[in-house]
PDB file of N, CA and C in Angstrom:
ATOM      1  N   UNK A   1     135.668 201.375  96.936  1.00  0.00           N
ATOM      2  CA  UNK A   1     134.820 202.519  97.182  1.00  0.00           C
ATOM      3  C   UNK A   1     134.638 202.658  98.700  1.00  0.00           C
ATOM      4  N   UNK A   2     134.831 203.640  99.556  1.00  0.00           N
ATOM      5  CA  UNK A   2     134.829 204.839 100.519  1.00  0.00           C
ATOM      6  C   UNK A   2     133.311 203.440 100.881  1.00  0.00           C
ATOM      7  N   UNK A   3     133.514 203.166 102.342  1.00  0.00           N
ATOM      8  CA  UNK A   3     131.261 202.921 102.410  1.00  0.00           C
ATOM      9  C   UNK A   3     130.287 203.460 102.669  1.00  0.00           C
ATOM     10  N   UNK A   4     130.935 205.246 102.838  1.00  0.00           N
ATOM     11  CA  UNK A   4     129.902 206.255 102.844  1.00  0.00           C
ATOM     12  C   UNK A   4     129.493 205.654 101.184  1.00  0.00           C
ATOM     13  N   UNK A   5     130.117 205.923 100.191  1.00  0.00           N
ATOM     14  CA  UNK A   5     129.568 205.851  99.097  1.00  0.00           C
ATOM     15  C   UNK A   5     128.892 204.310  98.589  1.00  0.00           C
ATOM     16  N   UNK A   6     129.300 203.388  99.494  1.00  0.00           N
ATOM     17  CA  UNK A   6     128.575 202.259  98.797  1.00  0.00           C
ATOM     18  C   UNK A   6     126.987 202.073  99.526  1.00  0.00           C
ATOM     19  N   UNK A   7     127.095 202.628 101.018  1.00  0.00           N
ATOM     20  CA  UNK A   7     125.632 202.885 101.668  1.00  0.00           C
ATOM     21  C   UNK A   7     124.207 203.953 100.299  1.00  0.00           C
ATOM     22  N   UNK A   8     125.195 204.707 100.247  1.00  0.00           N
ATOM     23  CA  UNK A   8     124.649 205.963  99.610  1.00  0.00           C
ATOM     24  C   UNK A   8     124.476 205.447  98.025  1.00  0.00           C
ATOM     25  N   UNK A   9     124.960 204.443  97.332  1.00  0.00           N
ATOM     26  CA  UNK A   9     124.397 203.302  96.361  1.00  0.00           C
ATOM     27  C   UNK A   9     123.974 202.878  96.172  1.00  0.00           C
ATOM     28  N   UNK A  10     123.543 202.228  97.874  1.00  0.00           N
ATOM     29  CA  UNK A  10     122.624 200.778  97.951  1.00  0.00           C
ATOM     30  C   UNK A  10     121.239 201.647  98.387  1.00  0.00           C
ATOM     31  N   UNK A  11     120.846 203.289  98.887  1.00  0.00           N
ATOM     32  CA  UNK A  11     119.742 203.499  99.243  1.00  0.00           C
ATOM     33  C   UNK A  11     119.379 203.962  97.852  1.00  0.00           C
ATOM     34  N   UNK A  12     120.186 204.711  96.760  1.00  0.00           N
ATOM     35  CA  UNK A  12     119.926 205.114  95.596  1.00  0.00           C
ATOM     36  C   UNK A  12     119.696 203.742  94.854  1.00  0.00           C
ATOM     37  N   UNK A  13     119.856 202.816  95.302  1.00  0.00           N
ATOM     38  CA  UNK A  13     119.016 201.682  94.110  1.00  0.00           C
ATOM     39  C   UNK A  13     117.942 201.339  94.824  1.00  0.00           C
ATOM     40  N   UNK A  14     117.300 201.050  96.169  1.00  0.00           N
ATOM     41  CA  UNK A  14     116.888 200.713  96.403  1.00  0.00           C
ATOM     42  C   UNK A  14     115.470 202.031  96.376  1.00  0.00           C
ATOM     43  N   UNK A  15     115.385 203.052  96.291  1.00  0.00           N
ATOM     44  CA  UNK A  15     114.748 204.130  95.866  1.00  0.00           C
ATOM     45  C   UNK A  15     114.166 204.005  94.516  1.00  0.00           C
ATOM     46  N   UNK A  16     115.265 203.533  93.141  1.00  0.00           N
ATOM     47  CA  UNK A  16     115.028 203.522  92.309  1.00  0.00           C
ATOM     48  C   UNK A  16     113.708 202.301  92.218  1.00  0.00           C
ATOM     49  N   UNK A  17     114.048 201.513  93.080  1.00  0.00           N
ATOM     50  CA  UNK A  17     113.070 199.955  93.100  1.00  0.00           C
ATOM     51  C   UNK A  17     111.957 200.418  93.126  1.00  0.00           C
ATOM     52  N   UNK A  18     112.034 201.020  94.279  1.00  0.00           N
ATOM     53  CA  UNK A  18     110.524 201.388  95.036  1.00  0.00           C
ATOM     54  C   UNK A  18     110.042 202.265  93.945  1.00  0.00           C
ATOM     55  N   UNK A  19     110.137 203.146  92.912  1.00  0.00           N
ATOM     56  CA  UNK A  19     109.713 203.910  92.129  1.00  0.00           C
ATOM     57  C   UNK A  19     109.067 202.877  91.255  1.00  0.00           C
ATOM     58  N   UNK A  20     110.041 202.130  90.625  1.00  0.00           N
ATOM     59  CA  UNK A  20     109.903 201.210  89.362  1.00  0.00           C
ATOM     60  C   UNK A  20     108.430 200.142  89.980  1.00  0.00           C
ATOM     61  N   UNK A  21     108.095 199.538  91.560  1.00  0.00           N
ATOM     62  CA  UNK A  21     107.258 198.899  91.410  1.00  0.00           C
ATOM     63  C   UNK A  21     106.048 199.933  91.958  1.00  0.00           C
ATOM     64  N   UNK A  22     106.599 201.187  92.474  1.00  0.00           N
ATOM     65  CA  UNK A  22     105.181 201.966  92.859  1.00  0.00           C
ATOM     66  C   UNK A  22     104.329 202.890  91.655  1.00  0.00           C
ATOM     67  N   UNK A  23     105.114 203.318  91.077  1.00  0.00           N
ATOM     68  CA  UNK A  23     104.377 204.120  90.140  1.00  0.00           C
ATOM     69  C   UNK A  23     103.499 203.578  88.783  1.00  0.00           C
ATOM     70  N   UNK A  24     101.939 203.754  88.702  1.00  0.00           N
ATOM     71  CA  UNK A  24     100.946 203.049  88.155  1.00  0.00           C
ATOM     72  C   UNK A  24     100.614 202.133  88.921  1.00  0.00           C
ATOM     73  N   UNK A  25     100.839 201.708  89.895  1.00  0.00           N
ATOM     74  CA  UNK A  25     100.256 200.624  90.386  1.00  0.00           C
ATOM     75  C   UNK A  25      99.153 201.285  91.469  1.00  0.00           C
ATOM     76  N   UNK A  26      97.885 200.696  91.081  1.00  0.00           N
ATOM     77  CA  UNK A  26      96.670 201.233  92.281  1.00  0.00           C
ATOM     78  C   UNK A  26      96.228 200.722  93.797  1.00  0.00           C
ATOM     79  N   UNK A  27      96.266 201.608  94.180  1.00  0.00           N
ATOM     80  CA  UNK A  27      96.358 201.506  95.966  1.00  0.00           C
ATOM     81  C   UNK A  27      94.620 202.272  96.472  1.00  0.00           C
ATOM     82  N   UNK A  28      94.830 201.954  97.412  1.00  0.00           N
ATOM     83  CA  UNK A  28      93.919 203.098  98.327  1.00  0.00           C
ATOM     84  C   UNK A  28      94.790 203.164  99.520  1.00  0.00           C
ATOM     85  N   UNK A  29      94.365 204.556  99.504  1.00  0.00           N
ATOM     86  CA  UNK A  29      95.274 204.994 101.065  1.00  0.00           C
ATOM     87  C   UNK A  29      94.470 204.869 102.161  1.00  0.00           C
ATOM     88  N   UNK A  30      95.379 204.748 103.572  1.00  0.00           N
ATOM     89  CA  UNK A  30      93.803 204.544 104.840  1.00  0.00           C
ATOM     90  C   UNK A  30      92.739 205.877 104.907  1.00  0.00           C
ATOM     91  N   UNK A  31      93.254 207.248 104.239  1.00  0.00           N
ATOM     92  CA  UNK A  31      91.976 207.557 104.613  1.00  0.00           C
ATOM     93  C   UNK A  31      90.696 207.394 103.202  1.00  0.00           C
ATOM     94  N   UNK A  32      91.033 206.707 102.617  1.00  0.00           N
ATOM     95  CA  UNK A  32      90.007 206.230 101.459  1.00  0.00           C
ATOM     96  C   UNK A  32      90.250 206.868 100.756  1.00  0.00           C
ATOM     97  N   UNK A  33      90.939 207.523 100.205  1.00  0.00           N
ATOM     98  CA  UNK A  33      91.329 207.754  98.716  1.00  0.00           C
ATOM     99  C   UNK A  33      91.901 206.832  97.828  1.00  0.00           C
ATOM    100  N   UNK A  34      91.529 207.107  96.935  1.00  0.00           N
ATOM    101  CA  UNK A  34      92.208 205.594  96.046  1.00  0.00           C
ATOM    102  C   UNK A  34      92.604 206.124  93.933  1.00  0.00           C
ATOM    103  N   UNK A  35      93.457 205.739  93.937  1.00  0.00           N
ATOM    104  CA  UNK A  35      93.772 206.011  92.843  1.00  0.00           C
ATOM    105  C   UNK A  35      95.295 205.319  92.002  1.00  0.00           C
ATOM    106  N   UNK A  36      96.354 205.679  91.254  1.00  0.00           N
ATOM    107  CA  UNK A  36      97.235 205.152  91.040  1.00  0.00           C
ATOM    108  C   UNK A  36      98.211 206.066  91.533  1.00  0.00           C
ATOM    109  N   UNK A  37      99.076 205.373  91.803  1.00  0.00           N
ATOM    110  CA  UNK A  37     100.652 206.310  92.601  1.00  0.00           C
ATOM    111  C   UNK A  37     101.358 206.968  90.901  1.00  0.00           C
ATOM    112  N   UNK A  38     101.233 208.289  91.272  1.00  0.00           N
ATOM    113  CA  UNK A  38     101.870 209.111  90.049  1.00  0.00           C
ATOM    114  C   UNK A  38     103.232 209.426  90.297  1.00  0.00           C
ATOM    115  N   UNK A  39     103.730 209.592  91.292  1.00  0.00           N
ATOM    116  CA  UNK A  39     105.006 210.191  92.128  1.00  0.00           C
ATOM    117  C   UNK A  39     105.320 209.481  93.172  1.00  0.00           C
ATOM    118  N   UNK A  40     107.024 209.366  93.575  1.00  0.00           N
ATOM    119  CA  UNK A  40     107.547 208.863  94.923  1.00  0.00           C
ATOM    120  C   UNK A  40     108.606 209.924  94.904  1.00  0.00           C
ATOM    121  N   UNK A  41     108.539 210.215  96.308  1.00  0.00           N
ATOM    122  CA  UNK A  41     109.679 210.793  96.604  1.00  0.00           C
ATOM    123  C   UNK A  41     110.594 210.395  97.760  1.00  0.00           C
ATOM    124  N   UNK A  42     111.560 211.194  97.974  1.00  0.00           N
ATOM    125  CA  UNK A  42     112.494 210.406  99.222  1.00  0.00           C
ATOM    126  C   UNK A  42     112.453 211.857  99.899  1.00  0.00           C
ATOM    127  N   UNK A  43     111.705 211.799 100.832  1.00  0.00           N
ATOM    128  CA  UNK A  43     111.599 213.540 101.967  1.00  0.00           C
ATOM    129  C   UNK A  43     112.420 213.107 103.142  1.00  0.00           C
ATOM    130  N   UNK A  44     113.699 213.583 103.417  1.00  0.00           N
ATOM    131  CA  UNK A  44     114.210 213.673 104.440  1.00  0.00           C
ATOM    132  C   UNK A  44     113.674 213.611 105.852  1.00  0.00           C
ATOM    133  N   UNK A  45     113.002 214.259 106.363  1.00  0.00           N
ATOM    134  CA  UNK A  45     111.873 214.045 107.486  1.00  0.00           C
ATOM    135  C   UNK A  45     110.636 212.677 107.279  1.00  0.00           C
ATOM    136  N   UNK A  46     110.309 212.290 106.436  1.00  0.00           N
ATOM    137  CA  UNK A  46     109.277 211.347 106.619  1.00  0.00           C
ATOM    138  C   UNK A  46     109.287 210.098 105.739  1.00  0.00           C
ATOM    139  N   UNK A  47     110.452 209.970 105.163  1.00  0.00           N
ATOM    140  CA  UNK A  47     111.189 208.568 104.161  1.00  0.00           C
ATOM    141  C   UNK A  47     110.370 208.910 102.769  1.00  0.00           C
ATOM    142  N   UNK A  48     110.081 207.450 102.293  1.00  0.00           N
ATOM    143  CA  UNK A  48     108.987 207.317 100.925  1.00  0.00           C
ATOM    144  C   UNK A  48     107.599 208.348 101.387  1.00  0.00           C
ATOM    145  N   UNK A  49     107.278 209.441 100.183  1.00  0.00           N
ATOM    146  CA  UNK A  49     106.309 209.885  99.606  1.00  0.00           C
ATOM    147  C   UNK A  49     105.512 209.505  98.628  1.00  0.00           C
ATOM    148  N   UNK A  50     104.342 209.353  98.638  1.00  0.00           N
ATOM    149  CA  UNK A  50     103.484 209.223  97.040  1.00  0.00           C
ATOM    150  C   UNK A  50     102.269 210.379  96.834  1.00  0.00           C
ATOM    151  N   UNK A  51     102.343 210.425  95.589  1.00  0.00           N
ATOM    152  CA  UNK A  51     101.356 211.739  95.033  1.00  0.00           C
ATOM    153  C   UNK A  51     100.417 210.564  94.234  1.00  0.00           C
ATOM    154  N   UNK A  52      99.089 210.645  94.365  1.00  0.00           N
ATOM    155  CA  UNK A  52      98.139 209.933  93.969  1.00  0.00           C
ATOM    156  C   UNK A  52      97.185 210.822  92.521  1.00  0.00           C
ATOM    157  N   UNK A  53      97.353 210.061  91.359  1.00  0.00           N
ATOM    158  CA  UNK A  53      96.650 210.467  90.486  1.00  0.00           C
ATOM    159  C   UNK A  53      94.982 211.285  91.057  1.00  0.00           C
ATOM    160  N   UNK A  54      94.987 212.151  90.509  1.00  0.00           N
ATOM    161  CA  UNK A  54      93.760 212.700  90.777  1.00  0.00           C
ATOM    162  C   UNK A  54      93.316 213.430  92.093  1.00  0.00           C
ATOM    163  N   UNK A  55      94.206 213.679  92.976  1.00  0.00           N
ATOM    164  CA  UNK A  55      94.639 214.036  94.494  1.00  0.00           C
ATOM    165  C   UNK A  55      95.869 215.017  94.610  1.00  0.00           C
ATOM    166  N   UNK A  56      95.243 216.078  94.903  1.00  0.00           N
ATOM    167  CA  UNK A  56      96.074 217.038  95.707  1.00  0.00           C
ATOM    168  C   UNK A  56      96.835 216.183  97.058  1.00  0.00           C
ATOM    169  N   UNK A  57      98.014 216.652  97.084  1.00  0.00           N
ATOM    170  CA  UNK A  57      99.092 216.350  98.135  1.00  0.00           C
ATOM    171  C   UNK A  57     100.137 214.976  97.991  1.00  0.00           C
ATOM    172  N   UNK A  58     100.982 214.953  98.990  1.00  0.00           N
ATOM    173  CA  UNK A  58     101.855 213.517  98.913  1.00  0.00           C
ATOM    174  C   UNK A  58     101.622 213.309 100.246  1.00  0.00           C
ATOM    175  N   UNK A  59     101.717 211.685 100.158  1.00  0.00           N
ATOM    176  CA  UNK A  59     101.246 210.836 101.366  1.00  0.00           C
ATOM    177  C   UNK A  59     102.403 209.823 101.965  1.00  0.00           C
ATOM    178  N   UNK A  60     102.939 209.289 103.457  1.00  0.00           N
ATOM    179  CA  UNK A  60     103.557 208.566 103.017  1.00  0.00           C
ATOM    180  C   UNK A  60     103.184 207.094 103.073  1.00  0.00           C
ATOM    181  N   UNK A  61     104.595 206.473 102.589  1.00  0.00           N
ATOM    182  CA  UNK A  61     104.163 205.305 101.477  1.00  0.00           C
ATOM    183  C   UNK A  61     103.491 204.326 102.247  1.00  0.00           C
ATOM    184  N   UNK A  62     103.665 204.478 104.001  1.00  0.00           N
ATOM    185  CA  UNK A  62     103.264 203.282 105.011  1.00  0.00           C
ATOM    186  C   UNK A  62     101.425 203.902 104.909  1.00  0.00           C
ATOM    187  N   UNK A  63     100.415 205.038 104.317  1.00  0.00           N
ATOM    188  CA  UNK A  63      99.594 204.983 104.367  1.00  0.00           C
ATOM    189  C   UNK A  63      98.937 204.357 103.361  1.00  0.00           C
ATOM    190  N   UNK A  64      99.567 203.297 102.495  1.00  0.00           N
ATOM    191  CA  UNK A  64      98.661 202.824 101.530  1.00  0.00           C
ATOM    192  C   UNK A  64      98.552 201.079 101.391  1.00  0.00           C
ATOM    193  N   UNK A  65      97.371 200.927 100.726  1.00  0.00           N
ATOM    194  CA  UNK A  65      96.872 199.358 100.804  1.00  0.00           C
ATOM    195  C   UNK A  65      97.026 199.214  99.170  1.00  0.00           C
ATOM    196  N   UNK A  66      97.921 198.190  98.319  1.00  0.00           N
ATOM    197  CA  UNK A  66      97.370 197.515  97.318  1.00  0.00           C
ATOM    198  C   UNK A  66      96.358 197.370  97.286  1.00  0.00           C
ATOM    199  N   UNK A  67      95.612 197.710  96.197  1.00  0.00           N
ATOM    200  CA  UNK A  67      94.017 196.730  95.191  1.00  0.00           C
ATOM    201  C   UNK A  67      94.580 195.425  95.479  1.00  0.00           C
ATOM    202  N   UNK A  68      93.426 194.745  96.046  1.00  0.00           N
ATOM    203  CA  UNK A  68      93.501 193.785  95.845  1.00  0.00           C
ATOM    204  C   UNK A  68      93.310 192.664  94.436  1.00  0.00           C
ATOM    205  N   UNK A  69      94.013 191.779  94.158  1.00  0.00           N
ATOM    206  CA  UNK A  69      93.207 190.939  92.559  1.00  0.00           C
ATOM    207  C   UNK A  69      92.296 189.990  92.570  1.00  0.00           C
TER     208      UNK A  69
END
């Protein structure tokens, strides 16, 4: 395989990751919102996105803190 296409593999799994451990899992973001990650996206201009249950807008993913256990 071409390594345009094996780059373009390894960010499409590694996307898929970040979905599989972000979504349901509860965060608060720095400006204090807090809720569970409903959505990730991959936005060309600003990398990982998340849409927070109960919250208008997407945030990105470097603005959020795990709950702690």
């Amino acid at each position: 395989m071409p390594s345009v296409k094996v780059r373009a593999s390894k960010i499409l799994k590694e996307y898929g990751e970040a979905q599989s451990d972000l979504i349901g899992k509860a965060v608060v973001l720095t400006d204090g919102k807090a809720g569970t990650v409903e959505n990730v996206w991959l936005d060309e201009l600003h990398g990982l996105r998340i849409s927070i249950k109960g919250h208008d807008g997407r945030w990105p993913v470097s603005t959020i803190k795990f709950r702690e256990s």
